[in-house]
C-alpha atoms as a PDB file:
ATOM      1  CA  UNK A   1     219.239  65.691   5.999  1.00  0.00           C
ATOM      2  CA  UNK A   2     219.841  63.975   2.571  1.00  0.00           C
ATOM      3  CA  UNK A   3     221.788  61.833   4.212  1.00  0.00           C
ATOM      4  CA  UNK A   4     219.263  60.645   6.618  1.00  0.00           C
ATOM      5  CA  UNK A   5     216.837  59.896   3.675  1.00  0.00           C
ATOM      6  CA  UNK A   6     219.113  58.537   1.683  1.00  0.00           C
ATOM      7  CA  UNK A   7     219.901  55.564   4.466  1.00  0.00           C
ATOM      8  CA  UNK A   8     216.110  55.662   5.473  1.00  0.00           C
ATOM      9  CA  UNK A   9     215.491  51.458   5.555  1.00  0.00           C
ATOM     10  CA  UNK A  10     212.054  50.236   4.098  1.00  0.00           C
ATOM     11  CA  UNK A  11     208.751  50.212   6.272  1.00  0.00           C
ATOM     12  CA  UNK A  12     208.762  47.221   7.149  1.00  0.00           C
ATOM     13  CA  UNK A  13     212.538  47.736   8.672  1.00  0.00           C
ATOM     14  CA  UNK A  14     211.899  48.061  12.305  1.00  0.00           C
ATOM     15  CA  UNK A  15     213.892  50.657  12.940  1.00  0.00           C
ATOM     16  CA  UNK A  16     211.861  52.773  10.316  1.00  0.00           C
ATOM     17  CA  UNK A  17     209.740  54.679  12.381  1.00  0.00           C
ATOM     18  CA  UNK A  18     212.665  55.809  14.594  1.00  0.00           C
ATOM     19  CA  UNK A  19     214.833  56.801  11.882  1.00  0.00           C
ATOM     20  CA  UNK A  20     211.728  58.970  10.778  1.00  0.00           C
ATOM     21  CA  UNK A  21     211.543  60.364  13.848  1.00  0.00           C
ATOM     22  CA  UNK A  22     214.821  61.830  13.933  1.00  0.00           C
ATOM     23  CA  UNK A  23     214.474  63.503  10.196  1.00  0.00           C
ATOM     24  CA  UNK A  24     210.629  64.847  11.357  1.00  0.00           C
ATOM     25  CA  UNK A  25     212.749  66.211  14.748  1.00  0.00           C
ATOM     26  CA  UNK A  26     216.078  67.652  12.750  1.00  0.00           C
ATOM     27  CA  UNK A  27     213.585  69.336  10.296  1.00  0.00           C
ATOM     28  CA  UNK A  28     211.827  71.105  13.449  1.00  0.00           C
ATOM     29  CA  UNK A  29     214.909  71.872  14.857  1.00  0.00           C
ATOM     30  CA  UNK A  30     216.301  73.852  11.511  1.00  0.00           C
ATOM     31  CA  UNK A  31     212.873  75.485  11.199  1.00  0.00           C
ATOM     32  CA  UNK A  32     212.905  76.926  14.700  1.00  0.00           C
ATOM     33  CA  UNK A  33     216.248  77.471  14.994  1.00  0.00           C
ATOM     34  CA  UNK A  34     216.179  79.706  11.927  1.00  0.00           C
ATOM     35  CA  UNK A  35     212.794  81.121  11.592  1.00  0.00           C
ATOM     36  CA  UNK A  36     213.086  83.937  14.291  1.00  0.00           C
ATOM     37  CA  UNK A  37     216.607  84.500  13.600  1.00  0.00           C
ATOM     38  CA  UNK A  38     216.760  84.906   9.766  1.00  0.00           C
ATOM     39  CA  UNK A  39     213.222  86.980  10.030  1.00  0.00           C
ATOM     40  CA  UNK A  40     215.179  89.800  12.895  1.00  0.00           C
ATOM     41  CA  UNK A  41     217.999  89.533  10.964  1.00  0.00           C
ATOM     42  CA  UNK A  42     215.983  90.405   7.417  1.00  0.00           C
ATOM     43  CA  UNK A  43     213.791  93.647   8.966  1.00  0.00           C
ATOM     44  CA  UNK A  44     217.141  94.933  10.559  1.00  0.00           C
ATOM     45  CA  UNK A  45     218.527  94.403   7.157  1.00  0.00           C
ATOM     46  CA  UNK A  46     215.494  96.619   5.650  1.00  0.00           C
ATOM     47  CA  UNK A  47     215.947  99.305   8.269  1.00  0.00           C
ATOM     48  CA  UNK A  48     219.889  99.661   7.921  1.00  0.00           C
ATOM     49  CA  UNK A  49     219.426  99.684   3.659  1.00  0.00           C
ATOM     50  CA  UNK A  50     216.342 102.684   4.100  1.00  0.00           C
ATOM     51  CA  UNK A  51     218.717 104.632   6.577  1.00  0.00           C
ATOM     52  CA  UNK A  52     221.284 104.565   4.412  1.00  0.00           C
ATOM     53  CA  UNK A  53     221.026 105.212   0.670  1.00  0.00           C
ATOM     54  CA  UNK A  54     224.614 105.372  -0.501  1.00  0.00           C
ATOM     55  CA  UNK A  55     224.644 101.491   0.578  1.00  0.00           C
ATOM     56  CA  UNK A  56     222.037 101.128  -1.603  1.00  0.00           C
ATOM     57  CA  UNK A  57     223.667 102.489  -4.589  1.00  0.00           C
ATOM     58  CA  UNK A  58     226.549 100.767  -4.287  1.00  0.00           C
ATOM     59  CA  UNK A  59     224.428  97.282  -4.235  1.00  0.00           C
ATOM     60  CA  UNK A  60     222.525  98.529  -7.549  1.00  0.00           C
ATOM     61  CA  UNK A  61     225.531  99.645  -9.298  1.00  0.00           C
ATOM     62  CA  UNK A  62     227.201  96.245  -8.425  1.00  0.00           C
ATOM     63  CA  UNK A  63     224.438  94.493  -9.523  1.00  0.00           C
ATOM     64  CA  UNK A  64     223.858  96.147 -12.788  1.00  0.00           C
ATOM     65  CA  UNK A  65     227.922  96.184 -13.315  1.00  0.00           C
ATOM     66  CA  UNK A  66     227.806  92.196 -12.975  1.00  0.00           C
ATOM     67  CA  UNK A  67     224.942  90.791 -14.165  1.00  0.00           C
ATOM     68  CA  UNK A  68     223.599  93.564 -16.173  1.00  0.00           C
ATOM     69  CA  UNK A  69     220.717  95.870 -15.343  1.00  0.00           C
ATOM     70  CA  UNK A  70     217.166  94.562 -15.319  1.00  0.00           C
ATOM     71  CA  UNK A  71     217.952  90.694 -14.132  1.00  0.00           C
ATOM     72  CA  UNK A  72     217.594  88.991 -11.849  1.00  0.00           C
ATOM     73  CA  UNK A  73     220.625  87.103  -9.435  1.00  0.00           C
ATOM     74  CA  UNK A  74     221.420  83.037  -9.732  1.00  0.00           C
ATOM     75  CA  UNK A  75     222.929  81.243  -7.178  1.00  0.00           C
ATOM     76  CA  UNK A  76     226.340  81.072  -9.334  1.00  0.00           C
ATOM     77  CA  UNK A  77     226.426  84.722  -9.288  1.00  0.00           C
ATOM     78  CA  UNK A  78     227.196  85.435  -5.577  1.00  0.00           C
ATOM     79  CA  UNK A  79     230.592  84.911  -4.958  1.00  0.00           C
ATOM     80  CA  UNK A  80     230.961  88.161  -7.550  1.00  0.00           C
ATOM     81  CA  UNK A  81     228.869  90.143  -5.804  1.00  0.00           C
ATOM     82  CA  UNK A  82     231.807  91.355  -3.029  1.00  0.00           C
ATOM     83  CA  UNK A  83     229.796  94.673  -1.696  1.00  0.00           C
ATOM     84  CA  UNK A  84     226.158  92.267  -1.431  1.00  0.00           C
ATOM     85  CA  UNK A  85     228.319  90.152   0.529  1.00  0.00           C
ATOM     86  CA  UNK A  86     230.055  93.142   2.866  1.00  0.00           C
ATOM     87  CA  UNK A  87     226.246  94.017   3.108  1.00  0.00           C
ATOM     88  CA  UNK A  88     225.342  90.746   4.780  1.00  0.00           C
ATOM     89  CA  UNK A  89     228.198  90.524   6.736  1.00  0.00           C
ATOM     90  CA  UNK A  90     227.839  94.091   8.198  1.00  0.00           C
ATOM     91  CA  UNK A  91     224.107  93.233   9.084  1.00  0.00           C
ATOM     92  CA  UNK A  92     224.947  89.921  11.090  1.00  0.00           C
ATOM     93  CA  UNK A  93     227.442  92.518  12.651  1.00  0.00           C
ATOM     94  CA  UNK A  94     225.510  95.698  13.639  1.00  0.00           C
ATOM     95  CA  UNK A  95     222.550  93.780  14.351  1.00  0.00           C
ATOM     96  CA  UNK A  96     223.185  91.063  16.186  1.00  0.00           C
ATOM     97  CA  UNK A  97     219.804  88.527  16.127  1.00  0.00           C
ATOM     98  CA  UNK A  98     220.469  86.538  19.527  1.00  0.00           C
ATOM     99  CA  UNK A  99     222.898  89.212  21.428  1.00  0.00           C
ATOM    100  CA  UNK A 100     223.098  87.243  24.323  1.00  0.00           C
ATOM    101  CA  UNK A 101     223.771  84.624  22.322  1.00  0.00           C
ATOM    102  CA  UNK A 102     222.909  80.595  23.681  1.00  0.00           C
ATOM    103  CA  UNK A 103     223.542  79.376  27.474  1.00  0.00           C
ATOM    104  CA  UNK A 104     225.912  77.257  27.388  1.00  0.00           C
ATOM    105  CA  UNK A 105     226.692  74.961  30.866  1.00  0.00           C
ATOM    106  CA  UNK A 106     230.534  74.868  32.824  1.00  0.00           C
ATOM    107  CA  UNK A 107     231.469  71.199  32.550  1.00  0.00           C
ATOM    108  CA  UNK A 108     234.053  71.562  35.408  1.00  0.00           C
ATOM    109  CA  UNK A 109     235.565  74.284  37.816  1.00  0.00           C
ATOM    110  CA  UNK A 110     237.294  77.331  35.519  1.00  0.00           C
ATOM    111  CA  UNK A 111     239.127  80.475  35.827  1.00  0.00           C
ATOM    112  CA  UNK A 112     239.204  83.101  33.706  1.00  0.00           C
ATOM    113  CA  UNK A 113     240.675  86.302  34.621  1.00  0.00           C
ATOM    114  CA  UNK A 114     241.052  86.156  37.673  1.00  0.00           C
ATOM    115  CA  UNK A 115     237.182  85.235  38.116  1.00  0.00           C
ATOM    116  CA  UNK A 116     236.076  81.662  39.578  1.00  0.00           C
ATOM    117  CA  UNK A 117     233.829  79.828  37.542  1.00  0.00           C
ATOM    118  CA  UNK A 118     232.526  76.567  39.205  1.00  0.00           C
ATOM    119  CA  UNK A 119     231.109  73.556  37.336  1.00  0.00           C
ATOM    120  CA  UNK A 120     227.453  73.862  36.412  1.00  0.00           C
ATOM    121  CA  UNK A 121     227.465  77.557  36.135  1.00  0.00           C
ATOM    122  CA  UNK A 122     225.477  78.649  33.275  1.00  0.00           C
ATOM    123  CA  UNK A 123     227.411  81.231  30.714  1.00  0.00           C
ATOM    124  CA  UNK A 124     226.168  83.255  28.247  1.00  0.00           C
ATOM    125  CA  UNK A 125     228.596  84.694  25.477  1.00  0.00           C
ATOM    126  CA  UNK A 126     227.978  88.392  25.041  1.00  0.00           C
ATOM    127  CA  UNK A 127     227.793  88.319  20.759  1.00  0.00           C
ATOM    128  CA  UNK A 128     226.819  92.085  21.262  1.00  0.00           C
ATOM    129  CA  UNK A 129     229.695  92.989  22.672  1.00  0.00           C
ATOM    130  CA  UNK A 130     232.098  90.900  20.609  1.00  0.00           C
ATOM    131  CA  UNK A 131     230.290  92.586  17.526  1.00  0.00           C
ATOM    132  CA  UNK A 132     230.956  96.016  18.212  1.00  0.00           C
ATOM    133  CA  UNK A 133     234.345  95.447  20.060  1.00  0.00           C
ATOM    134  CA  UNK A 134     235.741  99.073  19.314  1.00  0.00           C
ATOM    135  CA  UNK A 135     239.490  97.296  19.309  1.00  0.00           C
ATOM    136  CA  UNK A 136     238.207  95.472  16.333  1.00  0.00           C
ATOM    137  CA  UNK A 137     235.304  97.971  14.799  1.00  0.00           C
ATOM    138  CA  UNK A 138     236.112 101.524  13.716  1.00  0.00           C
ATOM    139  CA  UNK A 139     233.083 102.999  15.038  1.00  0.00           C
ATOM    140  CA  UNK A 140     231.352  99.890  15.551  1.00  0.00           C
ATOM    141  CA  UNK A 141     227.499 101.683  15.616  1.00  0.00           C
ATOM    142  CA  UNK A 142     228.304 102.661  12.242  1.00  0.00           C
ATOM    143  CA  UNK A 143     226.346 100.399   9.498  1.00  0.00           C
ATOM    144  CA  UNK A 144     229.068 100.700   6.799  1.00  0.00           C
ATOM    145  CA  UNK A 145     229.627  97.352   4.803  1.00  0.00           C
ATOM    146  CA  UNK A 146     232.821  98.755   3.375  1.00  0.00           C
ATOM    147  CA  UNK A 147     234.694  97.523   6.555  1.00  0.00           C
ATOM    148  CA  UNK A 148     234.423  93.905   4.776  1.00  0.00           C
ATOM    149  CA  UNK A 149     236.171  95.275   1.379  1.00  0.00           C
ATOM    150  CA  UNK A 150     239.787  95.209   0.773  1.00  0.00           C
ATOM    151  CA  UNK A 151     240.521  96.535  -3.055  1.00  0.00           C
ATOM    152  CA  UNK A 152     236.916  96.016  -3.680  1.00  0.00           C
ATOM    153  CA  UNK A 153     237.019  92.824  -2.540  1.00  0.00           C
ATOM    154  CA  UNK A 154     235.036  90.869  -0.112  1.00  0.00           C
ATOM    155  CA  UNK A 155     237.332  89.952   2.915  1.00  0.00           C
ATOM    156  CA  UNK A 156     236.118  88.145   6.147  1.00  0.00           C
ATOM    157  CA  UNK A 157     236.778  90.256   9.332  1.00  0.00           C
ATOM    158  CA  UNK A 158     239.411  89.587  11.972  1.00  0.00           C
ATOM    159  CA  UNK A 159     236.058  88.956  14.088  1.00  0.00           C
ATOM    160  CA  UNK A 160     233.644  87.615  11.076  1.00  0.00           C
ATOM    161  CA  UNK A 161     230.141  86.838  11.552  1.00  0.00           C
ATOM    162  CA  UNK A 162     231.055  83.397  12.747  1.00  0.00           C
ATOM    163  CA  UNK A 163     232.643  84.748  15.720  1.00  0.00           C
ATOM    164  CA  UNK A 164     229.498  85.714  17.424  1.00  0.00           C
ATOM    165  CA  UNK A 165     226.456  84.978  15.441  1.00  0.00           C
ATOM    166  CA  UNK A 166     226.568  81.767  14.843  1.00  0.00           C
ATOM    167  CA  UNK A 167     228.292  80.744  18.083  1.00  0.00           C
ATOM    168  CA  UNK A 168     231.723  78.924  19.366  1.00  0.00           C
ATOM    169  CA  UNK A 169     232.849  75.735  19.028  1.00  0.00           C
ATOM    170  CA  UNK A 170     231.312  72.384  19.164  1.00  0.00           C
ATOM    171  CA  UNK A 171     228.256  73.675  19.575  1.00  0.00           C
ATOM    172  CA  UNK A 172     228.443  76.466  16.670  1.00  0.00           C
ATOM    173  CA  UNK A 173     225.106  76.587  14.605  1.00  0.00           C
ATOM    174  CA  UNK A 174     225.099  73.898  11.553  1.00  0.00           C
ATOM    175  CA  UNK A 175     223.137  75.840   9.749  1.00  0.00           C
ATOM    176  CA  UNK A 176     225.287  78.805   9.394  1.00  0.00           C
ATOM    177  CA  UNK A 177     225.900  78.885   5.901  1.00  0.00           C
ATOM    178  CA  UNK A 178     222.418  78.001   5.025  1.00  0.00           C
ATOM    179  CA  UNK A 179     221.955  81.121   6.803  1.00  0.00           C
ATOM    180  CA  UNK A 180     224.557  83.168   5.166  1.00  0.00           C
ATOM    181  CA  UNK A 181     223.442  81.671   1.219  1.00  0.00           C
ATOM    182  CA  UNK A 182     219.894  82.759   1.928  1.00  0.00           C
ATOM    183  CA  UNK A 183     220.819  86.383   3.298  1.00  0.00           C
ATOM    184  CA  UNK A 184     223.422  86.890   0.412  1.00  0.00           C
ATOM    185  CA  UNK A 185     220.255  85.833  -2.188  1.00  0.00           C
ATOM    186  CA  UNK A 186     217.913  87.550  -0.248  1.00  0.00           C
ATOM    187  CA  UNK A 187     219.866  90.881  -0.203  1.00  0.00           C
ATOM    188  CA  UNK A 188     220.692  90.308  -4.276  1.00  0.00           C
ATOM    189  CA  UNK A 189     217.211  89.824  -5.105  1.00  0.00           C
ATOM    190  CA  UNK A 190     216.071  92.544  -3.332  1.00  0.00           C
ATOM    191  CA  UNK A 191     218.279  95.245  -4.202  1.00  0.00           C
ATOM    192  CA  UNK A 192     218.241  94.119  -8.123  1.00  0.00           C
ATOM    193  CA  UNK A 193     214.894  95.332  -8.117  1.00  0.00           C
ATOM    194  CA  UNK A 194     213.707  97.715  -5.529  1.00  0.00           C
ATOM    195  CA  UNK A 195     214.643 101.026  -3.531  1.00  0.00           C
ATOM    196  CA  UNK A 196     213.501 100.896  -0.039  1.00  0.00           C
ATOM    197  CA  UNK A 197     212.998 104.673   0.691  1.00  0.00           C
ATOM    198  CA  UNK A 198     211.820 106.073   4.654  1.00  0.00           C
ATOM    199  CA  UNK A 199     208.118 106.877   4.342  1.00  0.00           C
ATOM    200  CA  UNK A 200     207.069 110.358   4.035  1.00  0.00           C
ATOM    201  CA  UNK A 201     205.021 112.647   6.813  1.00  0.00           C
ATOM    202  CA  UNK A 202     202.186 114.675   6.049  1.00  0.00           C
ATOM    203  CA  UNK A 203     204.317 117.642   4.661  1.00  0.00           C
ATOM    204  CA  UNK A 204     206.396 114.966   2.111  1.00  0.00           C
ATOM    205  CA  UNK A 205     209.279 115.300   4.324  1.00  0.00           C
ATOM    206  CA  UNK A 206     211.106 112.011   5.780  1.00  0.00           C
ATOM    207  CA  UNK A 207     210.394 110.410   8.813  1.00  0.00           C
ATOM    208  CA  UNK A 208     213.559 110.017  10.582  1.00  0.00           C
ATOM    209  CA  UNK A 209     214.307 106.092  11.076  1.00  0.00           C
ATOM    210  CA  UNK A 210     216.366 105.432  14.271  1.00  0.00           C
ATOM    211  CA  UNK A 211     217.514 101.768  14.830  1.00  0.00           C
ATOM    212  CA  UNK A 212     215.454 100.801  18.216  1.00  0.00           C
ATOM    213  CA  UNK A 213     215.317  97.262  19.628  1.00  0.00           C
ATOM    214  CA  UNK A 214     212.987  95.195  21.698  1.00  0.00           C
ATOM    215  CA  UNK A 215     214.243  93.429  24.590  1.00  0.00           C
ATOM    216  CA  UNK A 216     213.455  90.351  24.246  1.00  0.00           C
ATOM    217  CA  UNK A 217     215.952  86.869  23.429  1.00  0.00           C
ATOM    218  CA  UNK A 218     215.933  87.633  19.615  1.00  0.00           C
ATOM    219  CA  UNK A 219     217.010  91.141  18.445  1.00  0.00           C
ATOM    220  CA  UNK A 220     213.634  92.479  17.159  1.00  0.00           C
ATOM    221  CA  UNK A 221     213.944  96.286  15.820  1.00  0.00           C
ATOM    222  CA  UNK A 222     211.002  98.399  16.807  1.00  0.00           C
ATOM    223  CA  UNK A 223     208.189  98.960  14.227  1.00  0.00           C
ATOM    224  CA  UNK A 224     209.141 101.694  11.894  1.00  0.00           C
ATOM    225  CA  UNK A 225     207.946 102.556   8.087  1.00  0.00           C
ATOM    226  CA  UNK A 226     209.110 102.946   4.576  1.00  0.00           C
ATOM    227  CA  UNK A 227     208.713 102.558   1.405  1.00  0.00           C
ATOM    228  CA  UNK A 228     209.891  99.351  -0.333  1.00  0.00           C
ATOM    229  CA  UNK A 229     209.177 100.043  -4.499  1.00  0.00           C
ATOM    230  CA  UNK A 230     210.469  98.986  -7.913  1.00  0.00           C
ATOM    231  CA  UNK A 231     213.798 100.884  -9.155  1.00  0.00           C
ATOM    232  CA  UNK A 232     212.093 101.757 -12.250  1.00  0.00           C
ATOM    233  CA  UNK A 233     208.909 101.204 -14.549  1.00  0.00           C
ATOM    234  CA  UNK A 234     210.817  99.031 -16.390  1.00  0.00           C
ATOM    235  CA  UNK A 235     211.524  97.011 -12.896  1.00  0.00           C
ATOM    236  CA  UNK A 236     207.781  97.281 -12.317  1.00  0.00           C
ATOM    237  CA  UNK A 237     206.891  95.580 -15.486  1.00  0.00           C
ATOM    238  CA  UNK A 238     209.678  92.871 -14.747  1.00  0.00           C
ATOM    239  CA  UNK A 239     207.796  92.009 -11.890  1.00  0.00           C
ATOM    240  CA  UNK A 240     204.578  92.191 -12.880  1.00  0.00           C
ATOM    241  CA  UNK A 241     205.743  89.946 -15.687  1.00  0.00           C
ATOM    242  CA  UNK A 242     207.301  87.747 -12.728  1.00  0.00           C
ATOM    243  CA  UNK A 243     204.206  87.451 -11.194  1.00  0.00           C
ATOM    244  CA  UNK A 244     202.202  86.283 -13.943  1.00  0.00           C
ATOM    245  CA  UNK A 245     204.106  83.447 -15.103  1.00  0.00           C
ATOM    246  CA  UNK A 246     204.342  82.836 -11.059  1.00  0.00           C
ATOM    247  CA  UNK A 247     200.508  82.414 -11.056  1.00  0.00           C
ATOM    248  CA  UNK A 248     200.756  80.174 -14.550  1.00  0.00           C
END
């Protein structure tokens, strides 16, 4: 995209108006490509960190451990945050956004294992299944980030998240580690400052969060509740504080 504006011609070139055409039609293109898919993969994200707390510890105690409690996470500090990171890439795992992932189109007669596959036939890869390939995943339905650690340190998978979510090949999403940036942020900014806690029945007790999926194209977990507050009054006043000079 820089690029494009950066060789964008004056008005009065005639090929202006086409040239804005195609930045007005990439920018859509981002946008809608990432809009559903970041916002599925953000709520599962939510739902996985209130149904399990030990995850959550772990991403405070990192966080206070690196950039010292009470702050707040820059861009520069990410590729030292190894267990955020496991977080995001168990997420893109266990809860895979677009699990039957893009059609893609046969461009001329195939085999593969033993099955025919004529030109023109329309494939779709199953990203589900390659997610929570048992060969690959010790009990793949298990949320647990620390399959992405080795010695504490973050380690992309045999099968990482760019083997599924992000598709194969030519045609694998551009935006990928747009995506993965703004879930790694997303996750640190969260967890530097709040708990997110299941909600509470009448009697104070829990209410039990199961992970539950709507069937439609993008991987929507059902509606559930829970509680997403400050880690401490002193957190509370950070944000308040954040919120003012926000507003100024």
């Amino acid at each position: 995209m820089k690029t494009l504006f950066a060789e964008l011609p004056s008005k009065e070139d005639p090929t202006y108006q086409a040239k804005v055409g195609v930045i007005k039609s990439s920018t859509f293109v981002a946008y809608l490509a990432g809009v559903d898919t970041q916002t599925s993969t953000i709520v599962g994200l939510i739902l996985a960190l209130a149904m399990h707390p030990e995850a959550q510890k772990k991403c405070h105690e990192e966080l206070d451990t690196v950039l010292g409690p009470y702050l707040l996470p820059k861009s520069s500090d990410l590729a030292d945050l190894h267990y955020i990171r496991a977080v995001v890439e168990e997420v893109i795992r266990w809860h895979a956004a677009v699990p039957a992932g893009l059609p893609h189109v046969v461009k001329e007669d195939d085999e593969y294992n033993g099955y025919f596959i004529p030109k023109g036939t329309i494939v779709f890869a199953n990203n589900w299944a390659v997610s929570r390939n048992a060969t690959v995943y010790e009990d793949p339905k298990q949320f647990r980030p620390e399959r992405h650690l080795k010695e504490g340190k973050f380690q992309m998978s045999l099968l990482g998240s760019d083997s599924a979510a992000f598709g194969f090949g030519r045609r694998i999403c551009p935006g990928r580690y747009m995506a993965l940036g703004s879930l790694t942020f997303t996750v640190a900014v969260l967890m530097s400052m709040f708990e997110i806690t299941p909600a509470k029945d009448h009697n104070g007790d829990d209410i039990p969060l199961n992970y539950e999926l709507e069937p439609t194209l993008v991987s929507n977990v059902l509606p559930f509740d829970c509680n997403i507050a400050p880690r401490s009054e002193k957190h509370a006043a950070l944000i308040s504080d954040l919120q003012e000079s926000t507003r100024l």
